[in-house]
C-alpha atoms as a PDB file:
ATOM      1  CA  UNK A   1      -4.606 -14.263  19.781  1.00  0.00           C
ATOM      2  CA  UNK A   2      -5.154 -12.129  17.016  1.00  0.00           C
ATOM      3  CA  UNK A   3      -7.029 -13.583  13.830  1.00  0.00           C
ATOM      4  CA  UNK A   4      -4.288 -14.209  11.390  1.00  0.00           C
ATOM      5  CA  UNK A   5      -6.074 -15.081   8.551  1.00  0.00           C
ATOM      6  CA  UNK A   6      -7.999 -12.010   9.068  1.00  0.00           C
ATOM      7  CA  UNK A   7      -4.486  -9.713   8.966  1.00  0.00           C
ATOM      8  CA  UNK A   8      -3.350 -11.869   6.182  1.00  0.00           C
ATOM      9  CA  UNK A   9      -6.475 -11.136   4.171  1.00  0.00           C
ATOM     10  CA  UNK A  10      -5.602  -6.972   4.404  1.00  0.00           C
ATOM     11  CA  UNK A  11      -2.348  -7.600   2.559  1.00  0.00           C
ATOM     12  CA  UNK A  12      -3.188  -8.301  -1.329  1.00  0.00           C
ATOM     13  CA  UNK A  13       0.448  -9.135  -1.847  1.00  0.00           C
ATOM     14  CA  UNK A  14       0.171 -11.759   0.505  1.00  0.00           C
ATOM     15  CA  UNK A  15      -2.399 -13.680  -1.893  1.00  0.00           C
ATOM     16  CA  UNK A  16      -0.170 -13.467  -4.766  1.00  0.00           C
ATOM     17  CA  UNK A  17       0.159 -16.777  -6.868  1.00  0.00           C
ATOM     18  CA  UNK A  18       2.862 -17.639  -9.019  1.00  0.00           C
ATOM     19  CA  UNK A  19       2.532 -21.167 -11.286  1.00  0.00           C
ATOM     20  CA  UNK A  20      -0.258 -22.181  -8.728  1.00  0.00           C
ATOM     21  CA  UNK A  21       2.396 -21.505  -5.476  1.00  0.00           C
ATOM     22  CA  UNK A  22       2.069 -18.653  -2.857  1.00  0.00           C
ATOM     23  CA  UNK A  23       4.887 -15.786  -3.270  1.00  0.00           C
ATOM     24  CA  UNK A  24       7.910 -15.571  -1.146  1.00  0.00           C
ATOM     25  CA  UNK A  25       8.918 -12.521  -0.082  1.00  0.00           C
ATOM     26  CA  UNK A  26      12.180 -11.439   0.872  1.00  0.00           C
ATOM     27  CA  UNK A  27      11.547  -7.978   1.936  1.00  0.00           C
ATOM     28  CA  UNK A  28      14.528  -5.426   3.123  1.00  0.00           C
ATOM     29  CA  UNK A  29      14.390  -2.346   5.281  1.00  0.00           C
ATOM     30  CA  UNK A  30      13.770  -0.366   1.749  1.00  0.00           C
ATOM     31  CA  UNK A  31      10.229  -1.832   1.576  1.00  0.00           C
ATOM     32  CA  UNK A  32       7.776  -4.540   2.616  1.00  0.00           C
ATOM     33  CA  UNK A  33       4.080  -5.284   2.031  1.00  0.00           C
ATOM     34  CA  UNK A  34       1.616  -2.986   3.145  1.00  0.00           C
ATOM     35  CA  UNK A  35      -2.183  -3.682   3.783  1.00  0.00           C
ATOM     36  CA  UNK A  36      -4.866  -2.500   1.594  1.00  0.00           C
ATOM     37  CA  UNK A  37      -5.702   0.551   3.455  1.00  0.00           C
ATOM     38  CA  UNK A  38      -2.463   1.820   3.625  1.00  0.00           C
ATOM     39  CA  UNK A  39      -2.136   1.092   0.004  1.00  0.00           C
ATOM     40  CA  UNK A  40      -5.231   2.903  -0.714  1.00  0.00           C
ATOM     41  CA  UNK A  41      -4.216   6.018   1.839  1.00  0.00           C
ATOM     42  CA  UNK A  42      -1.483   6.679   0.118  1.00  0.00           C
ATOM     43  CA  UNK A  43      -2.629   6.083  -3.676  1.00  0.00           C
ATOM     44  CA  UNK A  44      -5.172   8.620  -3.034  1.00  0.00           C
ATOM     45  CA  UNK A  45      -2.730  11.546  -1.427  1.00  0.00           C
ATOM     46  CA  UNK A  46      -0.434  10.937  -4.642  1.00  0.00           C
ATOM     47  CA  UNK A  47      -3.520  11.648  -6.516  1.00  0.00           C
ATOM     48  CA  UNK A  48      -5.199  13.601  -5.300  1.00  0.00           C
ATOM     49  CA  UNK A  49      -3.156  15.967  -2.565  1.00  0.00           C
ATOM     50  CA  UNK A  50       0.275  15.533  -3.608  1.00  0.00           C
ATOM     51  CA  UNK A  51      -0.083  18.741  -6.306  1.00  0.00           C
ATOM     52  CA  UNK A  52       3.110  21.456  -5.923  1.00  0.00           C
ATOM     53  CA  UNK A  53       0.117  25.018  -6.515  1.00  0.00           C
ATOM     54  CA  UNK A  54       3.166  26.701  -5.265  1.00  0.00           C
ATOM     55  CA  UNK A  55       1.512  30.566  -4.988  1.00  0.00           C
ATOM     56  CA  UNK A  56      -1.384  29.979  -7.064  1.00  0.00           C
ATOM     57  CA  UNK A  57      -3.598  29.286  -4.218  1.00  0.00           C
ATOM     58  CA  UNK A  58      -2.127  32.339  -2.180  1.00  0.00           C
ATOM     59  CA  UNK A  59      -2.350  34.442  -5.156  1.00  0.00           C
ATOM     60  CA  UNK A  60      -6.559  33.564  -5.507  1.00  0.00           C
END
């Protein structure tokens, strides 16, 4: 059986109070909760890899 408490913990989202009661989430095929890693995978390719050089790197 796989640890949920362990998964659960990789999710922030998941830990989210709101007036002292866990969130509910109603997600739909345009999004859903990722974990942590993901989260932090993809925050650093928008910041750091996600530049349009066009032909300035070509052109070096």
């Amino acid at each position: 059986m796989y640890p949920l408490e362990k998964i659960r913990g990789s999710f922030p989202s998941l830990s989210r109070k709101i007036d002292g009661r866990e969130a509910v989430y109603f997600d739909g095929p345009g999004g859903s909760q990722v974990p942590q890693s993901v989260a932090d995978t993809v925050s650093n390719y928008l910041l750091n890899h996600n530049a349009n050089t066009g032909m300035v790197l070509l052109l070096q």
